[in-house]
Protein backbone atom coordinates (compact mmCIF):
# COMPACT_ATOMS: atom_id res chain seq x y z
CA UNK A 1 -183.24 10.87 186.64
CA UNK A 2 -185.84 7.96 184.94
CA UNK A 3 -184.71 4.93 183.63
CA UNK A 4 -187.04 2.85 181.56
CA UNK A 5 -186.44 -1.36 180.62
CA UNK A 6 -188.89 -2.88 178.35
CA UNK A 7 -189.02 -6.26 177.14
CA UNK A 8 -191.99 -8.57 175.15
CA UNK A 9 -192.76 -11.81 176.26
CA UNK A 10 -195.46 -13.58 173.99
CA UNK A 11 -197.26 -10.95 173.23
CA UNK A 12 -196.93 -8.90 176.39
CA UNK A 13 -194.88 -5.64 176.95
CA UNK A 14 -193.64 -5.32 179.82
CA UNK A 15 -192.11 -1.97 181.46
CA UNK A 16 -190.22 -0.87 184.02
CA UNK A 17 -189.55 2.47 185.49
CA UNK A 18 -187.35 3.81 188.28
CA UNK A 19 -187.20 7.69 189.24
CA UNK A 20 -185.64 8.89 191.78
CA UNK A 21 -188.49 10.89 193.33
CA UNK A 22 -191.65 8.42 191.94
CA UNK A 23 -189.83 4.97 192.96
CA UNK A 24 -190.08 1.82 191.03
CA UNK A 25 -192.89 0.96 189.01
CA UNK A 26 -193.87 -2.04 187.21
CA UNK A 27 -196.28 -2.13 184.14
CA UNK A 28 -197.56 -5.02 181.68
CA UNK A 29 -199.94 -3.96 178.70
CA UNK A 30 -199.68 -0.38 180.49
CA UNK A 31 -201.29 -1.25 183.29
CA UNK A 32 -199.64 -0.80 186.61
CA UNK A 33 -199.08 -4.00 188.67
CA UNK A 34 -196.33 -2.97 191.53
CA UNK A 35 -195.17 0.05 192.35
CA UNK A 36 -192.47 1.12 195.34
CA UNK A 37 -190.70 3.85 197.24
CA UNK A 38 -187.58 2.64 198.77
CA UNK A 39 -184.27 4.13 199.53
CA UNK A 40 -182.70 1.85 201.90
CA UNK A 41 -182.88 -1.81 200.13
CA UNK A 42 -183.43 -3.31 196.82
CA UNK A 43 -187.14 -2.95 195.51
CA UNK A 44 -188.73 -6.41 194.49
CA UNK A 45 -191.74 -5.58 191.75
CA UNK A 46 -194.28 -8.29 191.33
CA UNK A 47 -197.06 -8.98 188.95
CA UNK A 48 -198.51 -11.31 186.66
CA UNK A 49 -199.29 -12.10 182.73
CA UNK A 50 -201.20 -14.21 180.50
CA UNK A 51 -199.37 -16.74 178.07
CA UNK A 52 -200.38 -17.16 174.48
CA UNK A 53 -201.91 -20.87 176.33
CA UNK A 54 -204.04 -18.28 178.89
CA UNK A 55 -201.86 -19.62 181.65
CA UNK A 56 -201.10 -17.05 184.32
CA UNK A 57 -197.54 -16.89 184.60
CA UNK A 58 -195.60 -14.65 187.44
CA UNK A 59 -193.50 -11.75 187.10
CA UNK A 60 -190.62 -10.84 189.44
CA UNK A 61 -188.22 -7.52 189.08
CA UNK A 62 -185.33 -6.52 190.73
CA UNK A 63 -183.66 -3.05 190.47
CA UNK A 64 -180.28 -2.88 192.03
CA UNK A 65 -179.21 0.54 192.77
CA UNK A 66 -175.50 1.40 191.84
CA UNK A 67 -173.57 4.40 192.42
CA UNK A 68 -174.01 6.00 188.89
CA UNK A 69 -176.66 3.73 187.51
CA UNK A 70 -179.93 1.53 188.00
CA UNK A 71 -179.38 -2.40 186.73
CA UNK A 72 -182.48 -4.04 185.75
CA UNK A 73 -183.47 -8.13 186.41
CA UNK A 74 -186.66 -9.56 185.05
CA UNK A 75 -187.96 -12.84 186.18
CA UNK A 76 -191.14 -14.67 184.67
CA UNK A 77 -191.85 -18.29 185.52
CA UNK A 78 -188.66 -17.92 187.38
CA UNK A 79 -186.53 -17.57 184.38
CA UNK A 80 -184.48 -14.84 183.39
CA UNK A 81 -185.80 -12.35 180.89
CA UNK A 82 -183.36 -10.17 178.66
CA UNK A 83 -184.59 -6.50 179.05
CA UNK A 84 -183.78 -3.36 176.69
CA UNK A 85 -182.84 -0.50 178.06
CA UNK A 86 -185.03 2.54 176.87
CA UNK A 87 -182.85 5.13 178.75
């Protein structure tokens, strides 16, 4: 099962994907940044962007595994991002 999150921060799209056979992967502009395979604890995605000012500002993901579903966190600058889920 894949579950994509998107969300746009000043210009950027950012994407995240989990599958349960690929792992976790983290994309801004379509490039991949951070990508994981891990079963046993929560995966931590990291990466970067470019503000509309050109500073570089840090991105930080967390997907939390449930029981039935994947919840989605985005962090840039250390401040929450809302994400929309794709599927």
């Amino acid at each position: 099962m894949k579950s994509i999150w998107t969300a746009n921060y000043e210009g950027n799209l950012i994407t995240l994907e989990n599958n349960w056979f690929s792992g976790e992967k983290l994309f801004v502009n379509g490039k991949l940044q951070d990508c994981q395979v891990n079963y046993i604890t929560t995966p931590i995605l990291t990466g970067h962007l470019f503000n509309k000012e050109g500073m570089r500002l840090s991105i930080k993901a967390n997907l939390l595994p449930g029981f039935f579903k994947v919840t989605a966190m985005l962090f840039i600058d250390d401040a929450e991002v809302e994400l929309q889920k794709l599927r």
